[in-house]
Protein backbone atom coordinates (compact mmCIF):
# COMPACT_ATOMS: atom_id res chain seq x y z
CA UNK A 1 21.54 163.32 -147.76
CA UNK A 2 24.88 163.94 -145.91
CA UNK A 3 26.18 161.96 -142.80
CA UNK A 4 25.64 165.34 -140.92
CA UNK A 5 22.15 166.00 -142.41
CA UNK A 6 21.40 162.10 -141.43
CA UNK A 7 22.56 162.54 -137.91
CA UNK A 8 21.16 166.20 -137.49
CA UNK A 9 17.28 164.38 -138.62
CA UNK A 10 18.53 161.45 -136.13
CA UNK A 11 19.17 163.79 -133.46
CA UNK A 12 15.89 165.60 -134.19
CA UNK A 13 13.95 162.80 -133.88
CA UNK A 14 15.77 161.81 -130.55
CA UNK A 15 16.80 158.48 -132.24
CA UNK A 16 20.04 157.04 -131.98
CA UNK A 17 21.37 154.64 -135.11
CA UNK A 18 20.25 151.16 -132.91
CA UNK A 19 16.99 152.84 -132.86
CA UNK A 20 16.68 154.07 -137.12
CA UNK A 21 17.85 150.62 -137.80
CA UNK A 22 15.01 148.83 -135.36
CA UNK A 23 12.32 150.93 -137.36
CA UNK A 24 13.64 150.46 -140.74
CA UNK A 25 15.12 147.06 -140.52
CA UNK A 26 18.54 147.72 -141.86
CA UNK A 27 21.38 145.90 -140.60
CA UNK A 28 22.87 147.72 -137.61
CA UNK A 29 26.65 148.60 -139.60
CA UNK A 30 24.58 150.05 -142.30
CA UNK A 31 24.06 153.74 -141.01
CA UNK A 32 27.96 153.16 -140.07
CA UNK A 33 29.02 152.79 -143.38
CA UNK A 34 27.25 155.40 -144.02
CA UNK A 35 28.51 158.18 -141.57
CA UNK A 36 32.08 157.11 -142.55
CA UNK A 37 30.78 157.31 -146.66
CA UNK A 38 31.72 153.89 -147.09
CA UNK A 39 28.58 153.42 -148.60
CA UNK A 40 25.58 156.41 -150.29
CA UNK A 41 23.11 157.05 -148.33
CA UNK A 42 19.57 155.75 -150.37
CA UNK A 43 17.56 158.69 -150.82
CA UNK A 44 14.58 157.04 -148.93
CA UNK A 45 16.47 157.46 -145.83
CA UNK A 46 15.94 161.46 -146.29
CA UNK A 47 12.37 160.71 -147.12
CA UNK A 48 11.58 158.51 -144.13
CA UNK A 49 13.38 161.08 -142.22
CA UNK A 50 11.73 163.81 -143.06
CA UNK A 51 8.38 161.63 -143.08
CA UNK A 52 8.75 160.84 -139.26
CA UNK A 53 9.99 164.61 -138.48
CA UNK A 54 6.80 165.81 -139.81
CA UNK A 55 4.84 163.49 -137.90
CA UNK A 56 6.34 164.11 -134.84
CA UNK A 57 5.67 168.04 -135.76
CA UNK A 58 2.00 166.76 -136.15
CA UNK A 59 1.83 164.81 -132.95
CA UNK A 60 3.49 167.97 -131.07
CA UNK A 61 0.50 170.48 -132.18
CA UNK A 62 -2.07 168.13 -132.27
CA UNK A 63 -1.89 165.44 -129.60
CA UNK A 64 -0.24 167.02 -126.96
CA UNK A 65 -1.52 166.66 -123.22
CA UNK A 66 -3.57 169.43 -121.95
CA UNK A 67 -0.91 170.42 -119.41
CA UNK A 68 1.48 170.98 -122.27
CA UNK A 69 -1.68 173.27 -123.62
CA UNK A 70 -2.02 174.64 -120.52
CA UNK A 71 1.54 176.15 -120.58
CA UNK A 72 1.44 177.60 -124.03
């Protein structure tokens, strides 16, 4: 994973850094050193990533509110 590909899931999952770091329990300058490539990027950060994108997919076509049905 890239610092753009890690911001581009962020931004997907309308997450800021504060917010990735609350959920995973990383220190907060982590996912700094990280844009700035001080530091790799662990490749369970793609994985979680792409684990929450897909259940936000899920939660999208499956549990949305039955005006959001109503519009579709």
């Amino acid at each position: 994973m890239t610092p753009e590909t890690f911001a581009a899931a962020l931004d997907a999952l309308h997450w800021k850094q504060a917010d990735f770091c609350r959920k995973t329990g990383v220190n907060k300058s982590t996912p700094s050193n990280w844009m700035t490539e001080k530091t790799p990027i662990p490749l369970w950060v793609g994985a979680y990533l792409g684990a929450m994108q897909d259940l936000a997919a899920l939660h999208t076509k499956y549990l949305a509110t039955t005006k959001d049905s109503a519009s579709e």
